[in-house]
Protein backbone atom coordinates (compact mmCIF):
# COMPACT_ATOMS: atom_id res chain seq x y z
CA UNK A 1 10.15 19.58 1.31
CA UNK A 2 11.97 21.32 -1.69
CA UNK A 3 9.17 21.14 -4.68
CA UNK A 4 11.19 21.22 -8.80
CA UNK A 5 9.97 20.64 -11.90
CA UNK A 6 12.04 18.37 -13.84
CA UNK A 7 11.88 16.15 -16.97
CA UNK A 8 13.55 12.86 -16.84
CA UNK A 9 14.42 11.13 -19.83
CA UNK A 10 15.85 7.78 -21.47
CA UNK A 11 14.85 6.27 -18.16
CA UNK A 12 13.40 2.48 -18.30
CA UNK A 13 10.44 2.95 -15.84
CA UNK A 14 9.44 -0.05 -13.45
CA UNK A 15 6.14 1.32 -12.19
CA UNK A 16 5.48 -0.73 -9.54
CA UNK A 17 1.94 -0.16 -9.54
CA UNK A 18 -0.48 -2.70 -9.61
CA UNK A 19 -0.04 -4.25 -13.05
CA UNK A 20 4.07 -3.91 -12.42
CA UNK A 21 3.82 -1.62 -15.38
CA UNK A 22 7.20 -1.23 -17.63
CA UNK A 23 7.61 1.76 -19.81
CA UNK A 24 11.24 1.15 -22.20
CA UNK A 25 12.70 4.50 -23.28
CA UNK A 26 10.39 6.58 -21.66
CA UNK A 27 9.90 10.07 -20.10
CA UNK A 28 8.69 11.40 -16.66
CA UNK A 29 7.55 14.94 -15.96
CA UNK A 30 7.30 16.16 -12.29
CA UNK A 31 5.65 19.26 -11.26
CA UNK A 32 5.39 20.19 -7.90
CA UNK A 33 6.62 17.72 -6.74
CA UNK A 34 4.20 15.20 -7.98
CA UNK A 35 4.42 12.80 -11.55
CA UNK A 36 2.82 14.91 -13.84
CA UNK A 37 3.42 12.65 -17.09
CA UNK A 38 5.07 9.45 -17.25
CA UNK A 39 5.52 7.96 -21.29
CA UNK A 40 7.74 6.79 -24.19
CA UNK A 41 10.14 9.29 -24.76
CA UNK A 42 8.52 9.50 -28.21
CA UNK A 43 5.86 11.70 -26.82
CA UNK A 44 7.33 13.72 -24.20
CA UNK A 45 5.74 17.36 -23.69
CA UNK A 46 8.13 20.34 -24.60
CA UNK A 47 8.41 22.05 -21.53
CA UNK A 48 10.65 25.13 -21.10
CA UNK A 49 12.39 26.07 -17.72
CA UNK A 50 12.62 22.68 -16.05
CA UNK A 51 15.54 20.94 -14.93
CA UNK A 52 16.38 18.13 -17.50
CA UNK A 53 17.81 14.74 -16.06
CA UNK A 54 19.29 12.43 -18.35
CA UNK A 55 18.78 8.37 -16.43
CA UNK A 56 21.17 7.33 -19.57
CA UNK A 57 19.10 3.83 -20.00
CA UNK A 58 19.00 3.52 -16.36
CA UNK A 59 15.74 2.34 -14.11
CA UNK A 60 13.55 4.80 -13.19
CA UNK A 61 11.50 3.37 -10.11
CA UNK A 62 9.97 3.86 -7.15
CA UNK A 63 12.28 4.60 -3.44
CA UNK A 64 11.99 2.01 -1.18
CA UNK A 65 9.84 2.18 1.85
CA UNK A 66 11.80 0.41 4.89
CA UNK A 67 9.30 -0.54 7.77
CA UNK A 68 11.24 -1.63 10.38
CA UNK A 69 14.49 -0.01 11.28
CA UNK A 70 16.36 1.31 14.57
CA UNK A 71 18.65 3.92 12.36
CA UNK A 72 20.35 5.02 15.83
CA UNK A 73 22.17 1.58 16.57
CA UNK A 74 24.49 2.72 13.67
CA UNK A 75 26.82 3.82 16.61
CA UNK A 76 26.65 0.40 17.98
CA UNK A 77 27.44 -1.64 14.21
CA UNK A 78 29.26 -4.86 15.13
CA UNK A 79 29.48 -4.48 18.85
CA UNK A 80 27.72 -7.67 19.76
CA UNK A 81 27.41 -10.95 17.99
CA UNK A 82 26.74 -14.40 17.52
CA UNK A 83 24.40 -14.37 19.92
CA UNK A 84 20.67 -15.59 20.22
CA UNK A 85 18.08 -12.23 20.34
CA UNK A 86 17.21 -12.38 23.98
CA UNK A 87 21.15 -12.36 25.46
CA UNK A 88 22.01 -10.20 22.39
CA UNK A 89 19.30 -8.16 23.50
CA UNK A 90 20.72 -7.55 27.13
CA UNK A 91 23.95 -6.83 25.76
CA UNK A 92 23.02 -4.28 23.76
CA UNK A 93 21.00 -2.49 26.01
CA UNK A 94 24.03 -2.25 28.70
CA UNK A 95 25.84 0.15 25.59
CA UNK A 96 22.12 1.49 24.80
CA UNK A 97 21.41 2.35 28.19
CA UNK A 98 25.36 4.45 29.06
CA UNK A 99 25.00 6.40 25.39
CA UNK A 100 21.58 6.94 24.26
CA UNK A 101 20.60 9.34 27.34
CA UNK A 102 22.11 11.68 25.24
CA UNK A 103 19.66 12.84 22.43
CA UNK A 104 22.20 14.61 20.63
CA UNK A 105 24.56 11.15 20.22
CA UNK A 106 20.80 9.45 19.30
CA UNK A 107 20.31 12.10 16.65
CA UNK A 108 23.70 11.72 15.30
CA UNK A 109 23.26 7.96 14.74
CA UNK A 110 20.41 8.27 13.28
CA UNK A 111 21.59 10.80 10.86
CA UNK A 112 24.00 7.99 9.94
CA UNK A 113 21.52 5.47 9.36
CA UNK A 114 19.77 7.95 7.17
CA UNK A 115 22.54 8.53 5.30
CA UNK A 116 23.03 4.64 4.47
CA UNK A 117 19.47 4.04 3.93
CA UNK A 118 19.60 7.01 1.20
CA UNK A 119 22.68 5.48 -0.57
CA UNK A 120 20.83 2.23 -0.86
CA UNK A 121 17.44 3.79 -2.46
CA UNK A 122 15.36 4.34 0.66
CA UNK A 123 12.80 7.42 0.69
CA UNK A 124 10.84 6.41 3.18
CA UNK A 125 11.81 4.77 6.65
CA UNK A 126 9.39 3.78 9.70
CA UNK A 127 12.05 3.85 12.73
CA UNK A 128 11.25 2.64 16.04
CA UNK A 129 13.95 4.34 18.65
CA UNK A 130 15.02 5.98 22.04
CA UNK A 131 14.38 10.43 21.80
CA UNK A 132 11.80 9.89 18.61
CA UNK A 133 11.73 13.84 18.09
CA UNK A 134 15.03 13.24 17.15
CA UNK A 135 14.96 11.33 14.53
CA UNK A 136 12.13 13.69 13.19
CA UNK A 137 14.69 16.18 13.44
CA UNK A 138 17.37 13.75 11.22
CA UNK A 139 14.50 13.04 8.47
CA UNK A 140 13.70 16.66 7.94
CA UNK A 141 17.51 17.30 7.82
CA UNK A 142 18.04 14.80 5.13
CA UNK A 143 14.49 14.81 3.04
CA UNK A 144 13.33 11.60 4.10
CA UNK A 145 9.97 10.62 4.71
CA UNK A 146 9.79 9.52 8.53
CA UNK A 147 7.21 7.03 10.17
CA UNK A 148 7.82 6.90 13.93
CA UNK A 149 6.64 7.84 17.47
CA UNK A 150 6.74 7.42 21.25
CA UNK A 151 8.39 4.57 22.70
CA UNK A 152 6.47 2.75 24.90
CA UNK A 153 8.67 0.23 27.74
CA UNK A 154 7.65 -1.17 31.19
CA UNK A 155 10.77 -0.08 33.03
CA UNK A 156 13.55 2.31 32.79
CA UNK A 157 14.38 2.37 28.73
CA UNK A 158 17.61 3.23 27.69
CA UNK A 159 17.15 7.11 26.72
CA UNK A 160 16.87 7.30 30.63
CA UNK A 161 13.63 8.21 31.43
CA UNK A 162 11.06 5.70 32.86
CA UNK A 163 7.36 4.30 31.92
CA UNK A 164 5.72 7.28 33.57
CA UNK A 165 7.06 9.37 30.86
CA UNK A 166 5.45 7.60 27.57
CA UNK A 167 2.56 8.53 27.42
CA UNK A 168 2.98 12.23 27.17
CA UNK A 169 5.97 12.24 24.81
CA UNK A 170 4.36 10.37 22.32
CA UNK A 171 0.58 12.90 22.99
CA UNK A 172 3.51 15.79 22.19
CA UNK A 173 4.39 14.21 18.92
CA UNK A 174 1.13 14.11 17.53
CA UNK A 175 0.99 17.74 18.04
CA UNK A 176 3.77 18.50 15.90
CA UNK A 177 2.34 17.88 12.60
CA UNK A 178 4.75 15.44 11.59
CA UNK A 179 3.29 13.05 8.12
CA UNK A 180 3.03 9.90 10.15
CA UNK A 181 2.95 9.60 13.96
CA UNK A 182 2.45 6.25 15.97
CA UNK A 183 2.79 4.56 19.04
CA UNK A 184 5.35 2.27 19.17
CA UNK A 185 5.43 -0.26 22.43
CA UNK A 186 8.82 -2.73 22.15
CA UNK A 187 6.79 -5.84 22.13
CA UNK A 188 4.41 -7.98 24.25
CA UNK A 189 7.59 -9.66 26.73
CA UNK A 190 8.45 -5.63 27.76
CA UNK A 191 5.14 -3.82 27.43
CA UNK A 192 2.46 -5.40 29.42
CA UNK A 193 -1.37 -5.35 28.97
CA UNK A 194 -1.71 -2.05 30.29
CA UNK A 195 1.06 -0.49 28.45
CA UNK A 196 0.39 -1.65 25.34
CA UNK A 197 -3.88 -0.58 25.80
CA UNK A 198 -2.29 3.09 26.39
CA UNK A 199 -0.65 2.78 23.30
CA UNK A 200 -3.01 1.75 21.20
CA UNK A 201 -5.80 4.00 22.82
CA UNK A 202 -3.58 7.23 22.02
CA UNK A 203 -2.89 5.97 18.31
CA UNK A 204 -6.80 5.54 17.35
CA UNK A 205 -7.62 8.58 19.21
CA UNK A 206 -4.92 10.60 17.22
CA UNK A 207 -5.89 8.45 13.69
CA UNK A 208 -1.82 7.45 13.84
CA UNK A 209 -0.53 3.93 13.40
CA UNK A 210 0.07 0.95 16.15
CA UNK A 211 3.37 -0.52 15.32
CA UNK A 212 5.29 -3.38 17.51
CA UNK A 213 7.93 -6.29 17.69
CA UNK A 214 5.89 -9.28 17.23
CA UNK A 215 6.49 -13.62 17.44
CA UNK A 216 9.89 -12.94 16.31
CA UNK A 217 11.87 -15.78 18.47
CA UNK A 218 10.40 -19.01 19.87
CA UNK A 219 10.95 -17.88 22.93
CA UNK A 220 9.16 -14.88 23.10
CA UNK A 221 6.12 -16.98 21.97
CA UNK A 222 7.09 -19.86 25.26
CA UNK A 223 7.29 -16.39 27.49
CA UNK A 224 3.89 -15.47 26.15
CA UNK A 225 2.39 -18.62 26.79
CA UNK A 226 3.47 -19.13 30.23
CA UNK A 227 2.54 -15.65 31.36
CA UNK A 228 -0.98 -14.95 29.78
CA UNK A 229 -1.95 -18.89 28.71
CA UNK A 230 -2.01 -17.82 24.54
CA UNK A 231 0.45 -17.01 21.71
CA UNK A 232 1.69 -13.99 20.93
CA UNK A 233 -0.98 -12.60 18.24
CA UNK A 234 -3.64 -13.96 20.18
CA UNK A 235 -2.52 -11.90 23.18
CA UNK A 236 -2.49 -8.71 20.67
CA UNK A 237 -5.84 -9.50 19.10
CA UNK A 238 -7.35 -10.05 22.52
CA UNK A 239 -5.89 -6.53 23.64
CA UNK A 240 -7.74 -5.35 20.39
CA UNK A 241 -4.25 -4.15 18.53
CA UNK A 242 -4.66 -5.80 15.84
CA UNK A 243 -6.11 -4.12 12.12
CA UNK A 244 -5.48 -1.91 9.68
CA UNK A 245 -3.59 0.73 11.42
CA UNK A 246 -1.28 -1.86 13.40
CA UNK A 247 2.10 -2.86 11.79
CA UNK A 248 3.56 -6.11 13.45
CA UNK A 249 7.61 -6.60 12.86
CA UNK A 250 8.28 -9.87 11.74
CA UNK A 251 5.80 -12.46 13.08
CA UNK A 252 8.23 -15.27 12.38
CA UNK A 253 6.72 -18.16 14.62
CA UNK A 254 2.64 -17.97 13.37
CA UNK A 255 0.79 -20.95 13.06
CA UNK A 256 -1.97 -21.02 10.51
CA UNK A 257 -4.84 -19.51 13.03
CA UNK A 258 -2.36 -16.47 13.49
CA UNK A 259 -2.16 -16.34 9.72
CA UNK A 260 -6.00 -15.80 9.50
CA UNK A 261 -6.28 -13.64 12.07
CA UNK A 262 -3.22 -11.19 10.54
CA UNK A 263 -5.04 -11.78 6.88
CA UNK A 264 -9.33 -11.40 8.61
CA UNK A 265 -8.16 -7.72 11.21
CA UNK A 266 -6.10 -6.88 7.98
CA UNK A 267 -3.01 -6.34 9.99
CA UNK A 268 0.70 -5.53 8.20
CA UNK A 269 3.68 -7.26 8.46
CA UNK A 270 7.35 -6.59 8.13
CA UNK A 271 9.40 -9.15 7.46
CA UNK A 272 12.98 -8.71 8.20
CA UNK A 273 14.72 -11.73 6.82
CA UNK A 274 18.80 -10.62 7.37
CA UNK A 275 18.13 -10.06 11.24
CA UNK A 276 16.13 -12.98 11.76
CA UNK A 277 19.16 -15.42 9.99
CA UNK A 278 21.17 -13.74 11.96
CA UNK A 279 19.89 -14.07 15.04
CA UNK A 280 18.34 -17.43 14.26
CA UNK A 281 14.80 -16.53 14.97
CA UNK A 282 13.72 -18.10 12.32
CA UNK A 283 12.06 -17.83 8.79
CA UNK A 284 8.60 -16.49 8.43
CA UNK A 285 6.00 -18.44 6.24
CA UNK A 286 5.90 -15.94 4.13
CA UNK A 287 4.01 -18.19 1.45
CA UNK A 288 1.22 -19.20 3.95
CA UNK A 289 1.19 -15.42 4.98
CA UNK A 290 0.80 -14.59 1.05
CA UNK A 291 -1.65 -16.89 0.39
CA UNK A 292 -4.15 -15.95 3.31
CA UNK A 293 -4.02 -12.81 1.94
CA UNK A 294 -1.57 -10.88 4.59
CA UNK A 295 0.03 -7.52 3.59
CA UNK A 296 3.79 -8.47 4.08
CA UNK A 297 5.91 -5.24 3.61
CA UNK A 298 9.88 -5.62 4.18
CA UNK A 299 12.64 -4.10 6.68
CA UNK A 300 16.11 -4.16 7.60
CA UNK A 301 15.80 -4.00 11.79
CA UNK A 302 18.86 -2.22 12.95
CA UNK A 303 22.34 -1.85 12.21
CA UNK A 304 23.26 -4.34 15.08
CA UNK A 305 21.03 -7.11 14.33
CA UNK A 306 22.29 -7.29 9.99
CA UNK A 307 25.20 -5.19 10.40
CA UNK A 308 23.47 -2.52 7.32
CA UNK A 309 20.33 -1.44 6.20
CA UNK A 310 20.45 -3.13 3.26
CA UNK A 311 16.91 -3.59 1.31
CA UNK A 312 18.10 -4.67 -2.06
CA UNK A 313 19.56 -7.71 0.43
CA UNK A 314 15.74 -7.91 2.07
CA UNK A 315 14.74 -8.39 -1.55
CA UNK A 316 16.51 -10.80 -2.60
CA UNK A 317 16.79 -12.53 0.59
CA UNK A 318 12.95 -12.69 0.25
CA UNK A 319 12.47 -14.18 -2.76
CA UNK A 320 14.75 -17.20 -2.53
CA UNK A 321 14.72 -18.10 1.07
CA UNK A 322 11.13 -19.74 0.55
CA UNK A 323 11.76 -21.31 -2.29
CA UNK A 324 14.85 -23.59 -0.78
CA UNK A 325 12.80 -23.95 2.22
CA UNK A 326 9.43 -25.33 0.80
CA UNK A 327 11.05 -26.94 -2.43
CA UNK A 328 8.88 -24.62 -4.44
CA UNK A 329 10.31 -22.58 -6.50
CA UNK A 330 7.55 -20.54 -7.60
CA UNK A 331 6.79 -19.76 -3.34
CA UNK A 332 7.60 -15.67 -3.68
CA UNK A 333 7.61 -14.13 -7.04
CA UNK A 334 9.77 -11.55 -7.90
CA UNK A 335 6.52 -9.28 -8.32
CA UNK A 336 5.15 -10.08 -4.86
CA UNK A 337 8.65 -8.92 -3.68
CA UNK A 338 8.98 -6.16 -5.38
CA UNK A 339 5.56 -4.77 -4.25
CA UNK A 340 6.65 -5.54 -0.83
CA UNK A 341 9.45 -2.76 -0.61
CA UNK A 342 7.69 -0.18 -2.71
CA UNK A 343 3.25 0.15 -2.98
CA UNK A 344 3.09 -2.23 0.28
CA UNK A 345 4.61 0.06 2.40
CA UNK A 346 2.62 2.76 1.29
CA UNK A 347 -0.57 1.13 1.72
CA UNK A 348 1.00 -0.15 5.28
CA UNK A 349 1.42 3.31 6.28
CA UNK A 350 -2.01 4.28 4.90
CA UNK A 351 -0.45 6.00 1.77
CA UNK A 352 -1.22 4.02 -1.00
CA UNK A 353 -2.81 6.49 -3.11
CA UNK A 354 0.00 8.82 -2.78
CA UNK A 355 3.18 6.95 -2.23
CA UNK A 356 4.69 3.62 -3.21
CA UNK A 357 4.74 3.65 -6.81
CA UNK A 358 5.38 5.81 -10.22
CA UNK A 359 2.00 7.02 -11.17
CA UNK A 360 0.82 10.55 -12.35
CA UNK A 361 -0.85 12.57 -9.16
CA UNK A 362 1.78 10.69 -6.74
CA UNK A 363 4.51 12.42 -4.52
CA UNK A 364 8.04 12.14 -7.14
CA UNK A 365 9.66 9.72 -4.13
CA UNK A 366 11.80 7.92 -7.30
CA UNK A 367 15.30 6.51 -7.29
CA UNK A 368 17.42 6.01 -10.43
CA UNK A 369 19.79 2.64 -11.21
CA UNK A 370 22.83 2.20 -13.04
CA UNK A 371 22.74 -0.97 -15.05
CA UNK A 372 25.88 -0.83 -17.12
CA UNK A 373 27.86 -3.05 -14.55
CA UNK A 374 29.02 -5.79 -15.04
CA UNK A 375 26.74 -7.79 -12.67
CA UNK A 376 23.57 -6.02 -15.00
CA UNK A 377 24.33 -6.87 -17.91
CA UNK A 378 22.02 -8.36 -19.86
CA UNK A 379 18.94 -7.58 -18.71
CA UNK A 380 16.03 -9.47 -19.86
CA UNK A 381 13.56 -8.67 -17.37
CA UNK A 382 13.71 -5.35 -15.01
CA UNK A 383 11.73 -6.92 -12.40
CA UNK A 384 13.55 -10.04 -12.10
CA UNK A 385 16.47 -8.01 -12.26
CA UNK A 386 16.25 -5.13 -9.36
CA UNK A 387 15.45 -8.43 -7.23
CA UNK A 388 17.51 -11.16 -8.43
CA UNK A 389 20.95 -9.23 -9.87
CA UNK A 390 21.23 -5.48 -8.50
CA UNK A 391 22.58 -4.09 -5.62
CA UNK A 392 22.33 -0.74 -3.31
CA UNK A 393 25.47 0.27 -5.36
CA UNK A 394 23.74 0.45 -7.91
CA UNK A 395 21.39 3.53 -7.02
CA UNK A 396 22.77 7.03 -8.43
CA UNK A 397 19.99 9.26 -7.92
CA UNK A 398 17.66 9.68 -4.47
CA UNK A 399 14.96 12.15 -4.76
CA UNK A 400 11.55 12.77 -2.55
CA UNK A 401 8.90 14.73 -3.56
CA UNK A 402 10.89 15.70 -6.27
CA UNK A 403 13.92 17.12 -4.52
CA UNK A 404 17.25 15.61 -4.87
CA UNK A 405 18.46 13.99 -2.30
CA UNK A 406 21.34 12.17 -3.75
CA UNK A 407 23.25 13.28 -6.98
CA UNK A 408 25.59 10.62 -9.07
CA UNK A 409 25.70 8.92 -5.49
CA UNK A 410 26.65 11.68 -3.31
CA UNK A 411 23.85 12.32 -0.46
CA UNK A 412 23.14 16.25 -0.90
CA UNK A 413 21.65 16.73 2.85
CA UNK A 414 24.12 15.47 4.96
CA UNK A 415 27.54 15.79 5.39
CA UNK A 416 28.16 11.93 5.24
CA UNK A 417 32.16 11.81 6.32
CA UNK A 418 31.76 14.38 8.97
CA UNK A 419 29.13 12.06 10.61
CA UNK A 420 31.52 8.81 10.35
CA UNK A 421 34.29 10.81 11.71
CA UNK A 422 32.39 11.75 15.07
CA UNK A 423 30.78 8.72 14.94
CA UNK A 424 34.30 7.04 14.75
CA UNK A 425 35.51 8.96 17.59
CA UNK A 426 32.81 8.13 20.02
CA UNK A 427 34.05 4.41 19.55
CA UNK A 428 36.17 4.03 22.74
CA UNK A 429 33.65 5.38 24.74
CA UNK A 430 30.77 3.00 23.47
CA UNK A 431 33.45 0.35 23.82
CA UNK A 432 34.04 1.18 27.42
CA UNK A 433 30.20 1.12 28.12
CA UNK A 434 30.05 -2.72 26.71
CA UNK A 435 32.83 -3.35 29.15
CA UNK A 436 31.83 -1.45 32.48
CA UNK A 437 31.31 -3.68 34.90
């Protein structure tokens, strides 16, 4: 990635580090591509030759760190609903399975789901999807950090090629020197034992990341029980996948042993509250999962199962959904939320001392917010506020390792309505897969 030096000033930073650190009227300095200096604006260095960036009393924080998305359903956005996950599952896969052979469409919708993730403050993105390498290829095109890796499905997956085939595409993308590889089976009712031991044996041997769907519908945890006689994280930590380097998605039905066994292997969760509403699957205890000590990180899922990628909507969905549902309304502070789309992540994805946060020696992965709407005005508290009151309209400025990505909310890397326009175009034809016979 592009390295600059740059000075940004009259920015209110919201740290996110560990004491949720708020700096009003301050300064940032970023040399290669790293915070150099961070401080009130009082005592900013003089520094010649830099590119100056006036935030104009906007936030200055860190970009959001999505881990859980499937950017490449973009192309399918609102062909199937109102339907429970498993038959909105088989739908889905009948347009998957006609389109997605084609890595070139895959790469194109992914691009797109790039693109919207950018507008809404994302810098860093763990995708789980059909042709990985190329949504490698659509994070390097549009400066995005990129967390993914081979596929792993018992059965013919949708990009065409069958189980025999894993194992070696996802050895061939740990050779390519990507920033974070994994293996990435669907989930315990389409990967079997033996599947899912491959996966996890070519992840520790490479030092990448174990990442799967997991307890997301009740009856995932029924089909679980009937075929191997335990729940769903008990099946995983009896096949060993559970720990530091394993990321489960969602874990919405976990009883309180699950809880301990997440919190004691020190295993990460996603929690992807607009898809599971949506699909009623359910609310995770996220305060149970809190209080045992769990490292709950947040995701939007796909474009087809919340319609966007939307993490300011995670957010907030986050920190009020537990509060109706327990009658406490103290369950998820705005902090705890907070922390779970920014440092989280990074320490999720084995980053934390890097990524995650606005600290001097970290990668400049920052996003700047307008707050002279109407809907931001006053603002009392930043923290309360990025949860509680603003919006992914709000973001002006995207940058990643101190390259901007998006400028006064125009994405810089992609060309954004040439990508809806063939997008657009291949509509009949998705269409017509849905309603093949």
């Amino acid at each position: 990635m592009e390295n600059q030096n740059i000075i940004v000033k009259n920015a209110l930073v919201v740290s996110c580090d560990a004491e949720h650190s708020v700096i009003a009227d301050a300064g940032v300095v970023i040399k290669n591509g790293q915070f150099n200096w961070i401080g009130p604006m009082a005592s900013l260095p003089d520094i010649k030759n830099v590119q100056i960036i006036d935030a104009k009393g906007g936030i200055l924080m860190p970009g959001l760190i999505n881990m859980h998305a499937h950017c490449g359903d973009t192309l399918f956005r609102g062909l199937v609903e109102d339907l429970a996950l498993e038959d909105w599952l088989q739908t889905v896969w009948k347009a998957e399975a006609a389109i997605l052979p084609d890595a070139h469409a895959c790469q194109t919708g992914t691009e797109l789901g790039i693109a919207e993730l950018i507008q809404g403050g994302v810098t860093t993105i763990m995708d789980m999807f059909w042709h990985p390498e190329t949504g490698y290829a659509a994070a390097k095109k549009a400066g995005v950090r990129w967390a993914s890796g081979g596929i792993f499905f018992d059965g013919p997956g949708m990009d065409g090629f069958g189980p025999e085939m894993r194992l070696q595409q996802a050895s061939d993308l740990f050779d390519q020197g990507h920033e974070f590889v994994g293996t990435l089976p669907h989930g315990t009712y389409t990967n079997g034992p033996d599947s899912i031991k491959q996966a996890l044996a070519l992840s520790r041997e490479k030092g990448g990341f174990f990442c799967t769907h997991a307890a997301e519908t009740a009856f995932e945890q029924a089909t679980i029980q009937q075929n191997y006689g335990t729940s769903v994280i008990r099946h995983l930590d009896g096949l060993a996948a559970l720990g530091p380097q394993t990321v489960l998605a969602h874990c919405v039905h976990v009883d309180d042993g699950e809880i301990k066994l997440l919190a004691d292997r020190g295993t990460h969760v996603v929690l992807n509250p607009m898809s599971n509403l949506k699909l009623a699957s359910g609310i995770a205890p996220v305060p149970a999962m809190i209080d045992a000590g769990v490292n709950l990180t947040l995701g939007t899922d796909g474009p087809i199962s919340g319609n966007d990628m939307d993490m300011f909507l995670a957010m907030r969905l986050t920190a009020v959904l537990h509060k109706a549902v327990s009658g406490d309304a103290t369950a998820v502070s705005t902090k705890q939320t907070l922390h779970m789309a920014t440092l989280n992540g990074a320490h999720a994805l084995g980053a934390g001392a890097r990524l995650g946060s606005i600290e001097v020696g970290k990668a400049a992965d920052f996003i700047t917010l307008d707050v002279a709407a109407p809907h931001t005005v006053p603002m009392f508290n930043p923290i309360n506020h990025i949860v509680y009151s603003a919006s992914k309209a709000d973001v002006r400025d995207v940058f990643v390792a101190g390259r901007q990505v998006m400028k006064d909310r125009q994405i810089l890397t992609l060309d954004v309505p040439d990508l809806c326009a063939r997008i657009t175009a291949m509509q009949p034809e998705i269409q017509a897969s849905l309603d093949a016979k």
